[in-house]
C-alpha atoms as a PDB file:
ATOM      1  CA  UNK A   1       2.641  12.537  27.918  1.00  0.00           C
ATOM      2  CA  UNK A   2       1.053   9.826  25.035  1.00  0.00           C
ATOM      3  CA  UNK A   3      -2.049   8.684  26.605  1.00  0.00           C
ATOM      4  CA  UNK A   4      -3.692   5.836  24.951  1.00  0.00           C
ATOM      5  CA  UNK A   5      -7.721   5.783  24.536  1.00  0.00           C
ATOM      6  CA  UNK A   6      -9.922   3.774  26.389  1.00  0.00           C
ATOM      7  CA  UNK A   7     -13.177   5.089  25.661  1.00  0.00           C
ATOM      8  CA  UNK A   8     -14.753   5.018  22.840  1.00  0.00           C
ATOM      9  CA  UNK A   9     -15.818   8.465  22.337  1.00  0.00           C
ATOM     10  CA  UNK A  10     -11.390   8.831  22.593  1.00  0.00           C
ATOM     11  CA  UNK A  11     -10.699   6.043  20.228  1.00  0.00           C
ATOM     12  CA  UNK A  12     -13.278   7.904  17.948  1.00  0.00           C
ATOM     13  CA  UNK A  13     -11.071  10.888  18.208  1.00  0.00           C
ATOM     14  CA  UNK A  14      -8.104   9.072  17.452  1.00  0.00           C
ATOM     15  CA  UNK A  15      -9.549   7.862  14.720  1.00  0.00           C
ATOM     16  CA  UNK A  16     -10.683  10.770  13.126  1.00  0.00           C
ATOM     17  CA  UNK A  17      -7.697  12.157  13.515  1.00  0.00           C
ATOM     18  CA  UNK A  18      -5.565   9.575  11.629  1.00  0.00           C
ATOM     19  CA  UNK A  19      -8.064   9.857   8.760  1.00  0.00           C
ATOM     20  CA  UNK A  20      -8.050  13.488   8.484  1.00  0.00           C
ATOM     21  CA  UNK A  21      -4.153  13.254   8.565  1.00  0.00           C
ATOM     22  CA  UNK A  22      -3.843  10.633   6.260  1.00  0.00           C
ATOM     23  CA  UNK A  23      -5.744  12.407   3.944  1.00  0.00           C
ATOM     24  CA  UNK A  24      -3.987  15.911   4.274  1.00  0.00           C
ATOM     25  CA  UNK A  25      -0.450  13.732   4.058  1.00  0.00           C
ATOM     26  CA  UNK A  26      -1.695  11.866   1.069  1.00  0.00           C
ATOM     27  CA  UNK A  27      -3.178  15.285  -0.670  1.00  0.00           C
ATOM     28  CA  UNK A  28      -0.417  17.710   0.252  1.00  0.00           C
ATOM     29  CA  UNK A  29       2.707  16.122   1.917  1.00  0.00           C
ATOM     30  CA  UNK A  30       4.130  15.355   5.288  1.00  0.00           C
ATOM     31  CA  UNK A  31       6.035  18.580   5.540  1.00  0.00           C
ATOM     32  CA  UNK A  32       3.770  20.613   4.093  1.00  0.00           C
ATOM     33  CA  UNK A  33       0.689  19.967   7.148  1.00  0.00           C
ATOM     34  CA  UNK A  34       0.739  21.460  10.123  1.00  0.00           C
ATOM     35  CA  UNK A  35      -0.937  20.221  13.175  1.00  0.00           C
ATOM     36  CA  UNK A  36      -3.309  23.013  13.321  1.00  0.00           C
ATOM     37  CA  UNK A  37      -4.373  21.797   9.607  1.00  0.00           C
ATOM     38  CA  UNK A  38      -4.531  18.529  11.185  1.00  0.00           C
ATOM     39  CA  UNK A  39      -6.780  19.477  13.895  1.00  0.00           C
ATOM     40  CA  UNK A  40      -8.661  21.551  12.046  1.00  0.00           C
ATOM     41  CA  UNK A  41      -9.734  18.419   9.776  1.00  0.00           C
ATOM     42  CA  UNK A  42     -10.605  15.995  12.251  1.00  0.00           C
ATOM     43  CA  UNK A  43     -12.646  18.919  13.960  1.00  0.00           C
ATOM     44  CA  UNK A  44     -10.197  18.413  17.355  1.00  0.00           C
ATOM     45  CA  UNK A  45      -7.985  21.354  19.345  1.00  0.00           C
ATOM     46  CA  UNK A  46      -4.386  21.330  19.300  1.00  0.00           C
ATOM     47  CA  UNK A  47      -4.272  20.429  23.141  1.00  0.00           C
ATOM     48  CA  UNK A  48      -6.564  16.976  22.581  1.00  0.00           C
ATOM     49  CA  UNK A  49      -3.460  16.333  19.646  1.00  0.00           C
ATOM     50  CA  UNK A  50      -1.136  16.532  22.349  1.00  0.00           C
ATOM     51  CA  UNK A  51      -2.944  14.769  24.871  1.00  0.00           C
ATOM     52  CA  UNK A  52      -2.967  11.591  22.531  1.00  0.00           C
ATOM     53  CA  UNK A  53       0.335  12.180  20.351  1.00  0.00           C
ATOM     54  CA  UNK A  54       3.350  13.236  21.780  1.00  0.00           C
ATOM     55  CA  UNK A  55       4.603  15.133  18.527  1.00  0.00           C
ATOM     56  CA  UNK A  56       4.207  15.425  14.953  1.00  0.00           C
ATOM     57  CA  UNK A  57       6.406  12.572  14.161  1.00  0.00           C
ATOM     58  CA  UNK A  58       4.835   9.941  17.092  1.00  0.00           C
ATOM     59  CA  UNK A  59       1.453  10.997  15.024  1.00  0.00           C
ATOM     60  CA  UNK A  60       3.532  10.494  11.442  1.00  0.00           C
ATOM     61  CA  UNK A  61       4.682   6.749  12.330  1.00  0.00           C
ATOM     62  CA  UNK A  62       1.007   5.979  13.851  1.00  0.00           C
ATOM     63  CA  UNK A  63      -0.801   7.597  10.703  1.00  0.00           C
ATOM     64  CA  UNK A  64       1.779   5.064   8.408  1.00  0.00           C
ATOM     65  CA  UNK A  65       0.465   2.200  10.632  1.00  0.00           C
ATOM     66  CA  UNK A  66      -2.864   3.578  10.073  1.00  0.00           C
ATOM     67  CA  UNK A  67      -2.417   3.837   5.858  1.00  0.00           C
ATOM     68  CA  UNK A  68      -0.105   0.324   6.331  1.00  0.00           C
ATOM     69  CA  UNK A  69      -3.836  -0.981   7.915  1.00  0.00           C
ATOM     70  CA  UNK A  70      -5.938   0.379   5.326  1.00  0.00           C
ATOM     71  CA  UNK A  71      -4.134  -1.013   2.556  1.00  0.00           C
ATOM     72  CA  UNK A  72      -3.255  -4.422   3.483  1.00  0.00           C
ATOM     73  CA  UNK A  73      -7.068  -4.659   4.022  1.00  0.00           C
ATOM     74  CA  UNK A  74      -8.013  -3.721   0.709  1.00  0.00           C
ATOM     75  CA  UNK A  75      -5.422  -6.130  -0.533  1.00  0.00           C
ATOM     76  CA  UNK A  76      -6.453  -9.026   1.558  1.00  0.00           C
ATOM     77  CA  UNK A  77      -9.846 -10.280  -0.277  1.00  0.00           C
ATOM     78  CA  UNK A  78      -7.812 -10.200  -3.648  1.00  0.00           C
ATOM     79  CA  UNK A  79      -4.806 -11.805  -2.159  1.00  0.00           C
ATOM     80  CA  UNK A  80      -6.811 -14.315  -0.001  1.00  0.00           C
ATOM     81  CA  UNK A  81      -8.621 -15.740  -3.435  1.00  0.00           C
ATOM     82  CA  UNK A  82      -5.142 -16.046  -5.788  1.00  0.00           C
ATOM     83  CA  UNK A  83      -4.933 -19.294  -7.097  1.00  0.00           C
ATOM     84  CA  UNK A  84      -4.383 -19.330 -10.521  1.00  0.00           C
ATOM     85  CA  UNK A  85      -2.749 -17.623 -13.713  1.00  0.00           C
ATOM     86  CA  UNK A  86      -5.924 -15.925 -14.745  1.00  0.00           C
ATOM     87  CA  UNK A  87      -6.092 -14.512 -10.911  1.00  0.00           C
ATOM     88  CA  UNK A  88      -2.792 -13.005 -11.258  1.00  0.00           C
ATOM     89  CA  UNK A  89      -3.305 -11.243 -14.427  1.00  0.00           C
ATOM     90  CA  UNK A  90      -6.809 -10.393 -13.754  1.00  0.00           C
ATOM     91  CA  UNK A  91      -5.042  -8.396 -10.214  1.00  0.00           C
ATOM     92  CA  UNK A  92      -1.988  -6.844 -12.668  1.00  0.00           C
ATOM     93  CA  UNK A  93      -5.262  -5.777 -14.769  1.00  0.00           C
ATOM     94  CA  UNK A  94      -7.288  -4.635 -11.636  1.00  0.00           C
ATOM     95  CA  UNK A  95      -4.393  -2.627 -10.552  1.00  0.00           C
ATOM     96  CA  UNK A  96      -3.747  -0.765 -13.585  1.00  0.00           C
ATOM     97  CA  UNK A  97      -7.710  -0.082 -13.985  1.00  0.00           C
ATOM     98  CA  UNK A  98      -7.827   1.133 -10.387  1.00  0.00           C
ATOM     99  CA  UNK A  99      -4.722   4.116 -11.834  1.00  0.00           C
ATOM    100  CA  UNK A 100      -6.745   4.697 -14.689  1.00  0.00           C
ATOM    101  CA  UNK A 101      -9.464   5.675 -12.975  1.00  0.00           C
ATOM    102  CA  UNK A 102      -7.873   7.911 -10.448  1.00  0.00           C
ATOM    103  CA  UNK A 103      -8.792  11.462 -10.798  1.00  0.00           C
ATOM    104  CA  UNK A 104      -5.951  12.804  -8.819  1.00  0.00           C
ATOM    105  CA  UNK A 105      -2.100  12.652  -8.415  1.00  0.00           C
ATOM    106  CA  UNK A 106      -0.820   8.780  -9.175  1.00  0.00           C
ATOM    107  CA  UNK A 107       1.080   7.557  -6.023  1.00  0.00           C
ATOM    108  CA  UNK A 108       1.153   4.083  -4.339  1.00  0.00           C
ATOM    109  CA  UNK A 109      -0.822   4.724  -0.889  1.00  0.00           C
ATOM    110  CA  UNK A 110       2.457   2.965   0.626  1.00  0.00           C
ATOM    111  CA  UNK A 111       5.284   3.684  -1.579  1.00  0.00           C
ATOM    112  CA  UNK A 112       4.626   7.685  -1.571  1.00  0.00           C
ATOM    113  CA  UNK A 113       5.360   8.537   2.126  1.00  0.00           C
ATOM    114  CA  UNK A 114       9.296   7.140   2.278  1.00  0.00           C
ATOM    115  CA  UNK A 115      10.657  10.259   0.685  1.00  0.00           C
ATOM    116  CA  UNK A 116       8.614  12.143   3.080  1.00  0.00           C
ATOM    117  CA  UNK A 117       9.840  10.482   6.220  1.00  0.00           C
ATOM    118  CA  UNK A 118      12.976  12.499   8.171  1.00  0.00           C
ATOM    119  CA  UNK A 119      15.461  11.013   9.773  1.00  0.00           C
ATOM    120  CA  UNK A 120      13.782  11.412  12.898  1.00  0.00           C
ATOM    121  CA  UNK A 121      10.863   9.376  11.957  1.00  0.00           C
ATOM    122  CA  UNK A 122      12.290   6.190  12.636  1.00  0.00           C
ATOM    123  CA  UNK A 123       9.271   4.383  14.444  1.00  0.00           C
ATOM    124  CA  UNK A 124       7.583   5.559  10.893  1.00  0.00           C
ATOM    125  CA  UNK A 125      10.069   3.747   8.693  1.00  0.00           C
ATOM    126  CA  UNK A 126      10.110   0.681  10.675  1.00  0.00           C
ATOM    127  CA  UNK A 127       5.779   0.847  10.203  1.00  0.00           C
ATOM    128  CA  UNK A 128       6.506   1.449   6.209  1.00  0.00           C
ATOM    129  CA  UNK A 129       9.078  -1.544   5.951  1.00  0.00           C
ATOM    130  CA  UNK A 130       6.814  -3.745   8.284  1.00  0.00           C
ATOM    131  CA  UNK A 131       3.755  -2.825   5.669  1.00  0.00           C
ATOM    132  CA  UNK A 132       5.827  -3.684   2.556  1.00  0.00           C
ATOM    133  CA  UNK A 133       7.056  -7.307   4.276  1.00  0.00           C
ATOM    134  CA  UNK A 134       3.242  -7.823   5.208  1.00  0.00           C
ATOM    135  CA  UNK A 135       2.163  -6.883   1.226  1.00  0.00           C
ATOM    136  CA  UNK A 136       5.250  -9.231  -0.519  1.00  0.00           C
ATOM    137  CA  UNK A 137       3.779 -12.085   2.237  1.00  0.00           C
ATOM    138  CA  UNK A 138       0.367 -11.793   1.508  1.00  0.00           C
ATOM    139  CA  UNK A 139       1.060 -11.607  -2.606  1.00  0.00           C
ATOM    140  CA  UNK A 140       3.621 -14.789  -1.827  1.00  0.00           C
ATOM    141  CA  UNK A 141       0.867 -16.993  -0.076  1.00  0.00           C
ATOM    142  CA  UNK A 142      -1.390 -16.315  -3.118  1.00  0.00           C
ATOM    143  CA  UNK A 143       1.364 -17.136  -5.807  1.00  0.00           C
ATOM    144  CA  UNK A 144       2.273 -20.163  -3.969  1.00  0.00           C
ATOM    145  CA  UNK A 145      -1.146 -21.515  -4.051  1.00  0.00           C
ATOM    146  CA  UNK A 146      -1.412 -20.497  -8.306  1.00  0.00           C
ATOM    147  CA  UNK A 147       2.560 -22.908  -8.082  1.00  0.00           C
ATOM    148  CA  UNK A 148       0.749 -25.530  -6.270  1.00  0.00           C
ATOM    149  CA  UNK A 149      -2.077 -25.572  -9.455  1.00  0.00           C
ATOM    150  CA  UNK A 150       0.056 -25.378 -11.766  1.00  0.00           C
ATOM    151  CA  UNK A 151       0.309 -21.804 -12.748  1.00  0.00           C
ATOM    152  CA  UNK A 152       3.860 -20.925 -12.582  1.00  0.00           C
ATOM    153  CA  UNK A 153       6.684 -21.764 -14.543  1.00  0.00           C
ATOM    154  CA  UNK A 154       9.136 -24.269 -14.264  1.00  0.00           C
ATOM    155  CA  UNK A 155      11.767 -22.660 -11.582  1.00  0.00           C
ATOM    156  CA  UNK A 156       9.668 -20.025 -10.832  1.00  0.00           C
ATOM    157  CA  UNK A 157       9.726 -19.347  -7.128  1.00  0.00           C
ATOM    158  CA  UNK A 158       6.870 -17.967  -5.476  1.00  0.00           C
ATOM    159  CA  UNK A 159       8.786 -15.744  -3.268  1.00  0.00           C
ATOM    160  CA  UNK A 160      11.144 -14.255  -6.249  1.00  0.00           C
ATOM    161  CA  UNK A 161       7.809 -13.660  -8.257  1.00  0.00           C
ATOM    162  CA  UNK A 162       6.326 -11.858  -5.242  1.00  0.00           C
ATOM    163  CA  UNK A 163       9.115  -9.356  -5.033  1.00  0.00           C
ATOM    164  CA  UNK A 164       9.626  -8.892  -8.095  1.00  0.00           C
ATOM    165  CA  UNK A 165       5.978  -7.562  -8.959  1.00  0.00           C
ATOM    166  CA  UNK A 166       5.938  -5.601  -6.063  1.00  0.00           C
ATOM    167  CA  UNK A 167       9.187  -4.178  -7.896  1.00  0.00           C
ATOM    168  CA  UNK A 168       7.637  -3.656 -11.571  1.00  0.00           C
ATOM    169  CA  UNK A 169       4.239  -2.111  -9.353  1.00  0.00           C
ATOM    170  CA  UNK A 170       6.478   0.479  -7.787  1.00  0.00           C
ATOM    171  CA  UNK A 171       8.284   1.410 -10.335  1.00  0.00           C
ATOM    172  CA  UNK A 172       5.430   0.981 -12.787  1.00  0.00           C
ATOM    173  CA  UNK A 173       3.464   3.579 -10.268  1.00  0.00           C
ATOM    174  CA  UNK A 174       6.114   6.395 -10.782  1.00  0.00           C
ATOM    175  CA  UNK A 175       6.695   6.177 -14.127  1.00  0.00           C
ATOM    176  CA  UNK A 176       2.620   6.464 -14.594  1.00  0.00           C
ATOM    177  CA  UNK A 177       3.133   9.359 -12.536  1.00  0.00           C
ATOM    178  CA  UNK A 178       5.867  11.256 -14.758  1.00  0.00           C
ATOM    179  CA  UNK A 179       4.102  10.490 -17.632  1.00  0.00           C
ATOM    180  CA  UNK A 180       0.460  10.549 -16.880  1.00  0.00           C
ATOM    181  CA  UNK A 181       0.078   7.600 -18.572  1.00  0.00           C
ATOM    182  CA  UNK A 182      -0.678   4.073 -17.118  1.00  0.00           C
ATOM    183  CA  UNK A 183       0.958   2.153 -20.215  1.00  0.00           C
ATOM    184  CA  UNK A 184       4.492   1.863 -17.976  1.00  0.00           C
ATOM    185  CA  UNK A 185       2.128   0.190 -15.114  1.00  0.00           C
ATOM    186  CA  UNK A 186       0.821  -2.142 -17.232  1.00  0.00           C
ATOM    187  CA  UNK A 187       4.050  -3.009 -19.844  1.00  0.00           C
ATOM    188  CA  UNK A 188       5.953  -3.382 -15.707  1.00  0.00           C
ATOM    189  CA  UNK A 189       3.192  -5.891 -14.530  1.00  0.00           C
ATOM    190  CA  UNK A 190       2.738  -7.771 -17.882  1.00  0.00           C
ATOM    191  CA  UNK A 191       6.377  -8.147 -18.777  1.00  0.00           C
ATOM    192  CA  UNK A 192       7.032 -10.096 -14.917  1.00  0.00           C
ATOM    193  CA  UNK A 193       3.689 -11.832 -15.454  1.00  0.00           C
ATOM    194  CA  UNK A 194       4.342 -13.029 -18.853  1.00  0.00           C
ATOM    195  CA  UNK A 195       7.595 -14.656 -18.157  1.00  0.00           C
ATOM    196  CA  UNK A 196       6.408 -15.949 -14.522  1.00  0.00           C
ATOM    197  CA  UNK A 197       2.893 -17.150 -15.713  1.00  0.00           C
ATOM    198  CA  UNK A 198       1.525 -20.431 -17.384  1.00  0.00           C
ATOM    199  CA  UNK A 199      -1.233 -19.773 -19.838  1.00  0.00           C
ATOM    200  CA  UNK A 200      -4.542 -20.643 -18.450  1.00  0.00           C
ATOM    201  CA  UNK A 201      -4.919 -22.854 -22.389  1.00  0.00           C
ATOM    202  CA  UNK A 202      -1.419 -24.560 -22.079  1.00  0.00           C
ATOM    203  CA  UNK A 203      -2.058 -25.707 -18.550  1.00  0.00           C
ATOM    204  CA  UNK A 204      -5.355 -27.490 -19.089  1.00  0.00           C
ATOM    205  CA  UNK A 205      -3.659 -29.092 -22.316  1.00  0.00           C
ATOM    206  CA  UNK A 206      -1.075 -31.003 -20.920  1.00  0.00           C
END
């Protein structure tokens, strides 16, 4: 049976464990890690796995909460300060540089782990679609606040714009990753910017 910590030293475990799985997921796959690889990370036996997870998919949807946690975190500061035109392209640009610089495989942190999710892993999915509502929301708050200074558009809802560069990010993020190239990324980002966005120049003229 699932026991939840309620010492420190077992939160610590937890913990570790989440972070050595989320890595190993991230690196190599869902299907493709065991639990011994798992265990083996985080420096923990297969019988302390089971005393705190009570399979590989319970630990699948708790490690998506876990990456659904780290993300919106990073995501928050940026978010949080979006209030004008300049902030939105400076993010699109921020995001692309952040692709650029990655060393490894190109894959949204989020995004990557659907196709990896069975149909068993329902608690997972519900995690994942609870992480990509939580993303749109925070992006939405920000572009509201860049409508309310006179950023946006005529007719440009904050909401639509929200969803629709969390669209052109996604799909910008895989076709970087076919091509090994970050110019989809950025041509995805800039062409929903462009036609969303009032220039910075043109604002403070009128």
């Amino acid at each position: 049976m699932k026991v939840v910590p309620t010492t420190d030293r077992g939160r610590a475990t937890v913990g570790r464990v989440l972070e050595a799985a989320c890595d190993l997921f991230n690196a190599q796959g869902i299907r493709s890690t065991s639990l011994d690889e798992i265990g083996a990370a985080a420096g923990v036996g297969r019988g302390q796995l089971y005393h705190f997870f009570v399979d590989k998919s319970d630990l699948v949807a708790e490690v998506v909460t876990f990456q659904v946690e780290r993300v919106i975190a990073g995501l928050q500061p940026t978010m949080e300060a979006m209030s004008t035109s300049d902030d939105v392209r400076a993010w699109c640009e921020a995001v692309v540089g952040s692709y650029a610089a990655t060393p490894g495989p190109i894959r949204c942190p989020l995004g990557s782990l659907i196709n990896q999710l069975g149909d068993d892993d329902r608690a997972a999915r519900s995690a994942l679609q609870a992480g990509f509502a939580r993303w749109e929301r925070l992006l939405e708050a920000g572009l509201q606040r860049v409508a309310d200074s006179g950023g946006l558009r005529a007719g440009v809802d904050a909401g639509d714009l929200a969803a629709a560069l969390l669209a052109a990010y996604q799909g910008g993020v895989l076709l970087t990753a076919v091509h090994g190239d970050v110019a989809p990324l950025r041509r995805a980002l800039r062409g929903v910017a462009d036609v969303a966005l009032v220039d910075s120049a043109a604002r403070i003229s009128r």
